[in-house]
N, C-alpha and C. Protein backbone atom coordinates (compact mmCIF):
# COMPACT_ATOMS: atom_id res chain seq x y z
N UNK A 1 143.92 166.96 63.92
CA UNK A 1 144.10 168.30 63.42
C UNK A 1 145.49 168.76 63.84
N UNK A 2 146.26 169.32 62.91
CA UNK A 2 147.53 169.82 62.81
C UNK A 2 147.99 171.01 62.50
N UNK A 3 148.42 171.87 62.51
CA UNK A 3 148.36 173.08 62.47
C UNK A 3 149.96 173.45 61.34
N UNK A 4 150.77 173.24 61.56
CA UNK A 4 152.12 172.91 60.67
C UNK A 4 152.11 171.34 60.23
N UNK A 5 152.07 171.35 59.34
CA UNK A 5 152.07 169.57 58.50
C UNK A 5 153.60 169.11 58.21
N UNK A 6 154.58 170.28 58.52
CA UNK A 6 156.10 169.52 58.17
C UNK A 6 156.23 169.99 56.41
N UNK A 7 157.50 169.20 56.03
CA UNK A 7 157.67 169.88 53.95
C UNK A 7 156.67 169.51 53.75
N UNK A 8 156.58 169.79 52.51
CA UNK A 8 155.29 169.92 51.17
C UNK A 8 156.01 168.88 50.68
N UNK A 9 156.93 167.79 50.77
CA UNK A 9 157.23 167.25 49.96
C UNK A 9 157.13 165.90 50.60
N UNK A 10 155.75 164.81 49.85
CA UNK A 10 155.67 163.63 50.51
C UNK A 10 154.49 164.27 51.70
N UNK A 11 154.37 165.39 51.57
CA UNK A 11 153.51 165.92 52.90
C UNK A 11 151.95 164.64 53.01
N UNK A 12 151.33 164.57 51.70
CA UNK A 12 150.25 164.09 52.08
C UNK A 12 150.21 162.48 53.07
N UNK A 13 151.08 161.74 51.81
CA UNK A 13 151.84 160.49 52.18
C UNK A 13 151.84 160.20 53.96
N UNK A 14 152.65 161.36 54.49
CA UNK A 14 153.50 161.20 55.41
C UNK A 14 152.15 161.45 56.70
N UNK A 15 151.15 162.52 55.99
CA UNK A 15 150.07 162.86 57.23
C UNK A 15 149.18 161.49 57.36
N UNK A 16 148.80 161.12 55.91
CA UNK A 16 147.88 160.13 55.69
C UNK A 16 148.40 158.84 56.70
N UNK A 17 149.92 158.44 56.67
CA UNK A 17 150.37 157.49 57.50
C UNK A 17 150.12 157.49 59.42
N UNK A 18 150.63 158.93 59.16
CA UNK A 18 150.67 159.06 60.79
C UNK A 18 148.98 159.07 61.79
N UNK A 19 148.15 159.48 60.24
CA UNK A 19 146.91 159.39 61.00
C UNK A 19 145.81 158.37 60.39
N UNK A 20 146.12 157.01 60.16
CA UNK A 20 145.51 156.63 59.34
C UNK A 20 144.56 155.53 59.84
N UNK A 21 144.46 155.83 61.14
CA UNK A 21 143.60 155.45 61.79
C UNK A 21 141.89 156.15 61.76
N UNK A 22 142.45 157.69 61.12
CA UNK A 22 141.57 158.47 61.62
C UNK A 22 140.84 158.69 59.87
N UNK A 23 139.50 159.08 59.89
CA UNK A 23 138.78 158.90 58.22
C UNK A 23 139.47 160.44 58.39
N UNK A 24 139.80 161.95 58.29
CA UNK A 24 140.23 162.57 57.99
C UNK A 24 141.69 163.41 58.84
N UNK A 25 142.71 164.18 57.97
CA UNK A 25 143.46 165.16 59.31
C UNK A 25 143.14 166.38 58.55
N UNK A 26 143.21 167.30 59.29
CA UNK A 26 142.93 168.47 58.75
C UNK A 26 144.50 169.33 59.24
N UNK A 27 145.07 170.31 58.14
CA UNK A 27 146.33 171.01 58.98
C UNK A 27 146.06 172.16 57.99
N UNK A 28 146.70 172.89 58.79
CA UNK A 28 146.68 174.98 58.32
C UNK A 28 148.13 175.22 57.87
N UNK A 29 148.28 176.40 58.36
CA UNK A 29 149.57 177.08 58.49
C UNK A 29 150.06 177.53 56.53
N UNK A 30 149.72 176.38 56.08
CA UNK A 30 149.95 176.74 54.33
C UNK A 30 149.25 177.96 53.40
N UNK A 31 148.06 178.16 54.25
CA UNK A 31 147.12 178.98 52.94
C UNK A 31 146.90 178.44 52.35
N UNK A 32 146.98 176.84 51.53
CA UNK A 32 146.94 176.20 50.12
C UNK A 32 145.41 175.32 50.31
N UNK A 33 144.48 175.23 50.20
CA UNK A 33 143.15 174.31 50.31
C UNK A 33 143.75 173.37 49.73
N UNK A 34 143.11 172.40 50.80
CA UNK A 34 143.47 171.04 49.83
C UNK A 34 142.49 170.31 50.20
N UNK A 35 141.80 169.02 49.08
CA UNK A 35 141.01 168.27 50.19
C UNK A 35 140.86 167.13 48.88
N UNK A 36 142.05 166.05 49.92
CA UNK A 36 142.53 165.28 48.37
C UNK A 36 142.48 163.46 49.94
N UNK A 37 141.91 162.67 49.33
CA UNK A 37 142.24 161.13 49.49
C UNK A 37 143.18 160.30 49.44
N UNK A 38 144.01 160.43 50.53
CA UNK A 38 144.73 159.47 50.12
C UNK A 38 144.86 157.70 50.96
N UNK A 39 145.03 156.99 50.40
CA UNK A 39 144.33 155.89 51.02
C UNK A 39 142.94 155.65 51.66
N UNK A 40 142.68 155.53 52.65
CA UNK A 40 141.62 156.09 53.47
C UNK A 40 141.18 157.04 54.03
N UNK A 41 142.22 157.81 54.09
CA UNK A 41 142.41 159.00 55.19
C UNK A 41 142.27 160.50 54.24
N UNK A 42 141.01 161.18 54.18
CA UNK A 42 141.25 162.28 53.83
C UNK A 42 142.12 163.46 54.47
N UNK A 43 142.65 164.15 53.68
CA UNK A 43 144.46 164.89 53.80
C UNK A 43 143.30 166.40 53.28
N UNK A 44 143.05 167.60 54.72
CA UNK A 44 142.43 168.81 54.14
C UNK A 44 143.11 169.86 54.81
N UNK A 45 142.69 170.81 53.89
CA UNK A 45 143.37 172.20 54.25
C UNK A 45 142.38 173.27 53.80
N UNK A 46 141.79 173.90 54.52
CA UNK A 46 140.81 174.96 54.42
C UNK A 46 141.91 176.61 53.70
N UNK A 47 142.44 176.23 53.56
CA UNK A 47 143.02 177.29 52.76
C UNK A 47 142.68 178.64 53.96
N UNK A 48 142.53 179.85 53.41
CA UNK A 48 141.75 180.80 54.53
C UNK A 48 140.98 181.67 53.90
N UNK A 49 139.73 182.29 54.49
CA UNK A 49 139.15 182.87 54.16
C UNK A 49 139.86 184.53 53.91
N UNK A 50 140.48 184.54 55.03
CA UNK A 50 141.08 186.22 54.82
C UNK A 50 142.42 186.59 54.26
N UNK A 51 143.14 185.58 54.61
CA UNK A 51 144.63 185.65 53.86
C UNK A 51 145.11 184.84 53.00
N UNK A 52 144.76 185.08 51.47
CA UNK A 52 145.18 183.71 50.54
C UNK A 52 146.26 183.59 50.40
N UNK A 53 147.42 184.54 50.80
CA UNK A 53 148.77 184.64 50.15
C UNK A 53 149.20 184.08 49.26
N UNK A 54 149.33 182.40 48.83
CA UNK A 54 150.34 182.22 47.61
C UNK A 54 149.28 181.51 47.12
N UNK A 55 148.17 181.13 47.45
CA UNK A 55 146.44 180.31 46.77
C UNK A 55 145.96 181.42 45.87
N UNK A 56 145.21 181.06 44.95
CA UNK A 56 144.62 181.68 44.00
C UNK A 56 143.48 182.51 44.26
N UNK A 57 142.83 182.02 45.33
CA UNK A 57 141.76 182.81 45.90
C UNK A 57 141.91 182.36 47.76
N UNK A 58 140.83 183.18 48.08
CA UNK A 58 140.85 183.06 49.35
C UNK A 58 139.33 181.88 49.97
N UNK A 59 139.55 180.92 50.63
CA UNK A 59 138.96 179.74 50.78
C UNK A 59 138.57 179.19 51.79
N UNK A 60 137.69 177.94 52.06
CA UNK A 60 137.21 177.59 53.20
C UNK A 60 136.73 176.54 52.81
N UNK A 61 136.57 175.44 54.01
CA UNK A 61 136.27 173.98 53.67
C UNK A 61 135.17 173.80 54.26
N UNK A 62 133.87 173.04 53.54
CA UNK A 62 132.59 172.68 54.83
C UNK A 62 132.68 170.72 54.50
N UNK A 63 132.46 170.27 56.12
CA UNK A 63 132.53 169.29 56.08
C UNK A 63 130.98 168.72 56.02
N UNK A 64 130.47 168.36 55.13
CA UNK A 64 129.41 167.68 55.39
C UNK A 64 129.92 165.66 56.54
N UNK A 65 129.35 165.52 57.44
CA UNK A 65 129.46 164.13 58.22
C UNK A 65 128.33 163.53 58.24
N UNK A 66 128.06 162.45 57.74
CA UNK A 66 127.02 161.65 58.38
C UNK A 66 127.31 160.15 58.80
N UNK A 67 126.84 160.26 59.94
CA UNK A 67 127.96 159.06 60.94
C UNK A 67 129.53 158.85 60.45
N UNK A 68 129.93 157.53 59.56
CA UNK A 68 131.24 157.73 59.37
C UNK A 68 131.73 157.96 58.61
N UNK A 69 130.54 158.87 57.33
CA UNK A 69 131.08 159.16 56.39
C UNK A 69 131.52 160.94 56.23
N UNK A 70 132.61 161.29 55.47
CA UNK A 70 132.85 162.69 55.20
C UNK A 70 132.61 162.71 53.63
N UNK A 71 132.05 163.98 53.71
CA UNK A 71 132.46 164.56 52.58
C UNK A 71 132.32 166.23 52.62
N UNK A 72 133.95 166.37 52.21
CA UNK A 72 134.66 167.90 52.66
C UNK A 72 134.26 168.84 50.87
N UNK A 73 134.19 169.62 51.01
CA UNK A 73 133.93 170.54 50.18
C UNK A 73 134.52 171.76 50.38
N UNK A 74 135.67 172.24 49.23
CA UNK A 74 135.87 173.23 49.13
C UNK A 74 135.06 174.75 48.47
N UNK A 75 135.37 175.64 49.32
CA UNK A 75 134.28 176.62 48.67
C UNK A 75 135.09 177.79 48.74
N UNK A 76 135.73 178.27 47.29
CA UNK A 76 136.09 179.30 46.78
C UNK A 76 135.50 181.02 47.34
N UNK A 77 135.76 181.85 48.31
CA UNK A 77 135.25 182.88 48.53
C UNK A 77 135.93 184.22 46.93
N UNK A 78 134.83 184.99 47.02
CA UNK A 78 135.03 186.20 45.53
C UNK A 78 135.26 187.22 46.54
């Protein structure tokens, strides 16, 4: 978990490498949800529930885990 991910450019690429040991990284600081695969390594961003600033809505991620599997789900708040 990361909190600033570095540019937006190559960003996923670059997280997916550095942690690609790990089945997911999770990083903030953007506002932007994301919850995208790349290689092995899921690349997420819970967007935020209270401050969407430049996202379309305001957001939040639930991770479903069972043993070593993820599966992240984004969920749009109204």
């Amino acid at each position: 978990m990361v909190h600033i991910p570095g540019p937006r450019l190559g960003r996923e690429g670059r997280l997916a490498a550095r942690f690609r040991e790990c089945s997911a990284v999770v990083y903030g600081h953007t506002h932007m949800p994301q919850a995208e695969r790349v290689g092995g390594v899921w690349v997420l961003n819970p967007g935020s529930p209270t401050e969407r600033r430049r996202a379309t809505a305001r957001s939040l991620l639930l991770l479903d885990v069972a043993g070593k599997k993820i599966a992240p789900r984004l969920v749009t708040l109204t």
